[in-house]
Each structure stands twice: as structure tokens, then as C-alpha cells.
C-alpha atoms as a PDB file:
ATOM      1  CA  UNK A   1      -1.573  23.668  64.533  1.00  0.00           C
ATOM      2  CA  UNK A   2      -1.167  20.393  66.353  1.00  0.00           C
ATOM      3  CA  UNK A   3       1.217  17.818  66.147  1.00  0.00           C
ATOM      4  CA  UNK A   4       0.061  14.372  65.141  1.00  0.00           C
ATOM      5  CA  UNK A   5       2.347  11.099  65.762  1.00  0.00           C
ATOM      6  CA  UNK A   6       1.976   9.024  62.466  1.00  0.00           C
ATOM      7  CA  UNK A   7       3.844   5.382  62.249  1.00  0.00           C
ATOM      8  CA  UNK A   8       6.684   5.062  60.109  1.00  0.00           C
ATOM      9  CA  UNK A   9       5.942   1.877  57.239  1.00  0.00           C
ATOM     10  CA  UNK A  10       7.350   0.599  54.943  1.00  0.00           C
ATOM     11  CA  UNK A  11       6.081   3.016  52.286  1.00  0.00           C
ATOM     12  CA  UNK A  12       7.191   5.879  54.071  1.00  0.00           C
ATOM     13  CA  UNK A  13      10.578   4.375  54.589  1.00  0.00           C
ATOM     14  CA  UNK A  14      10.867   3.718  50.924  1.00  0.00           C
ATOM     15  CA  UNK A  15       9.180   7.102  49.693  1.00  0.00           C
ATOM     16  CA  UNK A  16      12.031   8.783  52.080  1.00  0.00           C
ATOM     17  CA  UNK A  17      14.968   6.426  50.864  1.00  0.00           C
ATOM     18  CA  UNK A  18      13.930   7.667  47.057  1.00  0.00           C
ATOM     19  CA  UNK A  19      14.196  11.426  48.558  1.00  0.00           C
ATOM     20  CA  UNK A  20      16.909  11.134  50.492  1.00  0.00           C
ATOM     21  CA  UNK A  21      18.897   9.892  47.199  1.00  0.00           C
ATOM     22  CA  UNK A  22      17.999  12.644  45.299  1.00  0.00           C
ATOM     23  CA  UNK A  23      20.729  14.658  47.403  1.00  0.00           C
ATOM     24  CA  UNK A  24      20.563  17.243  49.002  1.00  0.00           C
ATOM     25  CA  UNK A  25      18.349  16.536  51.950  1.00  0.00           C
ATOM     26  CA  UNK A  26      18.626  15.840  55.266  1.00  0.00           C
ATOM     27  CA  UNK A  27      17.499  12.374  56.556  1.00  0.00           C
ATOM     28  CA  UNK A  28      14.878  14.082  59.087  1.00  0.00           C
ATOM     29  CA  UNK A  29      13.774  16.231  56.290  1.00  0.00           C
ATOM     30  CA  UNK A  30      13.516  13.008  53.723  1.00  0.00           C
ATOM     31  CA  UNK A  31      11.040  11.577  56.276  1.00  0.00           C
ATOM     32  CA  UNK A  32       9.075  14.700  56.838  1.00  0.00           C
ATOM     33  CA  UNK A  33       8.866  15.239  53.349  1.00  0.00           C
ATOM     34  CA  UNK A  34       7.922  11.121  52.585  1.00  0.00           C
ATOM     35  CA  UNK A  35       5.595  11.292  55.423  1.00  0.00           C
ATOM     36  CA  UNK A  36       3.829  14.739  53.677  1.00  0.00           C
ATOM     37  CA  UNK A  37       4.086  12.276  50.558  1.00  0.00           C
ATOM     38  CA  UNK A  38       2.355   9.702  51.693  1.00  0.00           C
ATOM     39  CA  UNK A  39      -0.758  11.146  53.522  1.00  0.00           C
ATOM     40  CA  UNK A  40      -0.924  13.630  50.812  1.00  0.00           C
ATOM     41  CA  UNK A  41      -0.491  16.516  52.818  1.00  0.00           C
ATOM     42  CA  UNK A  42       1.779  19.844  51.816  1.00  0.00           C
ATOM     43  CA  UNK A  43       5.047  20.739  53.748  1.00  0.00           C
ATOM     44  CA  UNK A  44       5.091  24.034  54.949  1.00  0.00           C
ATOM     45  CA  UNK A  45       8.668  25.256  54.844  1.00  0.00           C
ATOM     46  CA  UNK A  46      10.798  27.909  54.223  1.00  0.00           C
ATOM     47  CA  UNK A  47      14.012  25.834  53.943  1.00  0.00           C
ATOM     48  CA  UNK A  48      15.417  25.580  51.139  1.00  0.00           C
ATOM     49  CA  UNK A  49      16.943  21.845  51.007  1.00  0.00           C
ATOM     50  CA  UNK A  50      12.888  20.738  50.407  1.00  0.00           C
ATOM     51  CA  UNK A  51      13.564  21.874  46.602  1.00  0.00           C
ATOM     52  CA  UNK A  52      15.050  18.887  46.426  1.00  0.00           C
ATOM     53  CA  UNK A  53      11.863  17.261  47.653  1.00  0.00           C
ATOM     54  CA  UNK A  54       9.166  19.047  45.497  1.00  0.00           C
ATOM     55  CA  UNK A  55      11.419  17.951  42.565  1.00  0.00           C
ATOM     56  CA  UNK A  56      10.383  14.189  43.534  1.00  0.00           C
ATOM     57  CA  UNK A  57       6.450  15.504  43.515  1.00  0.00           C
ATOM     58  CA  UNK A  58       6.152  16.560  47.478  1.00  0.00           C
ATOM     59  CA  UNK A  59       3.668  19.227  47.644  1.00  0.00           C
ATOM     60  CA  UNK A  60       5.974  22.240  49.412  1.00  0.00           C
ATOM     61  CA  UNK A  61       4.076  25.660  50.451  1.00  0.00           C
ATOM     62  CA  UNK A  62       6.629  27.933  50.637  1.00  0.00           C
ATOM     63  CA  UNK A  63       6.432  30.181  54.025  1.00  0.00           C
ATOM     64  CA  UNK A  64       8.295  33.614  53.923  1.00  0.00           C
ATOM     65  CA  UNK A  65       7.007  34.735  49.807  1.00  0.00           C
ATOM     66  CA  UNK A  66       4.107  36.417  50.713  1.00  0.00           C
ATOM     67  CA  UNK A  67       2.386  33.804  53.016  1.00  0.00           C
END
């Protein structure tokens, strides 16, 4: 899968600040997971901390249960 550079706005900033005060979370992972938010993609993860982030309404696919 490639990796694509996106730009970081103001709605991703804010989407990430909302995450990121949920606890929890690392601030890398509060923009990956705003940034998933945003374009309406899923997070493909096995870690954890993104609970945290599917709680706010990130779409997570869990890696590691049967993927």
C-alpha cells in the first residue's frame, strides 16, 4: 500500500484536538486517526490506544482478529 502526503488544515487539526482530549492517545496517533476522519478512510491498526479513537466515530479495522 502506498503512502500518500495529505496537508494538515484546520479541520484536521481540530478533528485531532477533539481526539486527542478524549485521553488516551498519542498526539501522532490523534492526527492519524483525524486525518482517517476526515477523508473518510478506516485506520488499520492493531494498537490498542485507537479505542479511544473509534469511540469519537473513527472507522478502526482491527489487524491481528482474524484479518
Amino acid at each position: 500500500m502506498p503512502v500518500r502526503w495529505i496537508d494538515i488544515d484546520d479541520s484536521r487539526v481540530r478533528r485531532a484536538a477533539v481526539i486527542k482530549a478524549r485521553g488516551g492517545v498519542s498526539y501522532a496517533d490523534a492526527f492519524a486517526a483525524a486525518a482517517a476522519s476526515v477523508l473518510d478512510w478506516p485506520v488499520l491498526t492493531g494498537d490498542p490506544e485507537f479505542r479511544v479513537a473509534e469511540e469519537a466515530g473513527v472507522k478502526v479495522r482491527w489487524l491481528g482478529q482474524g484479518d
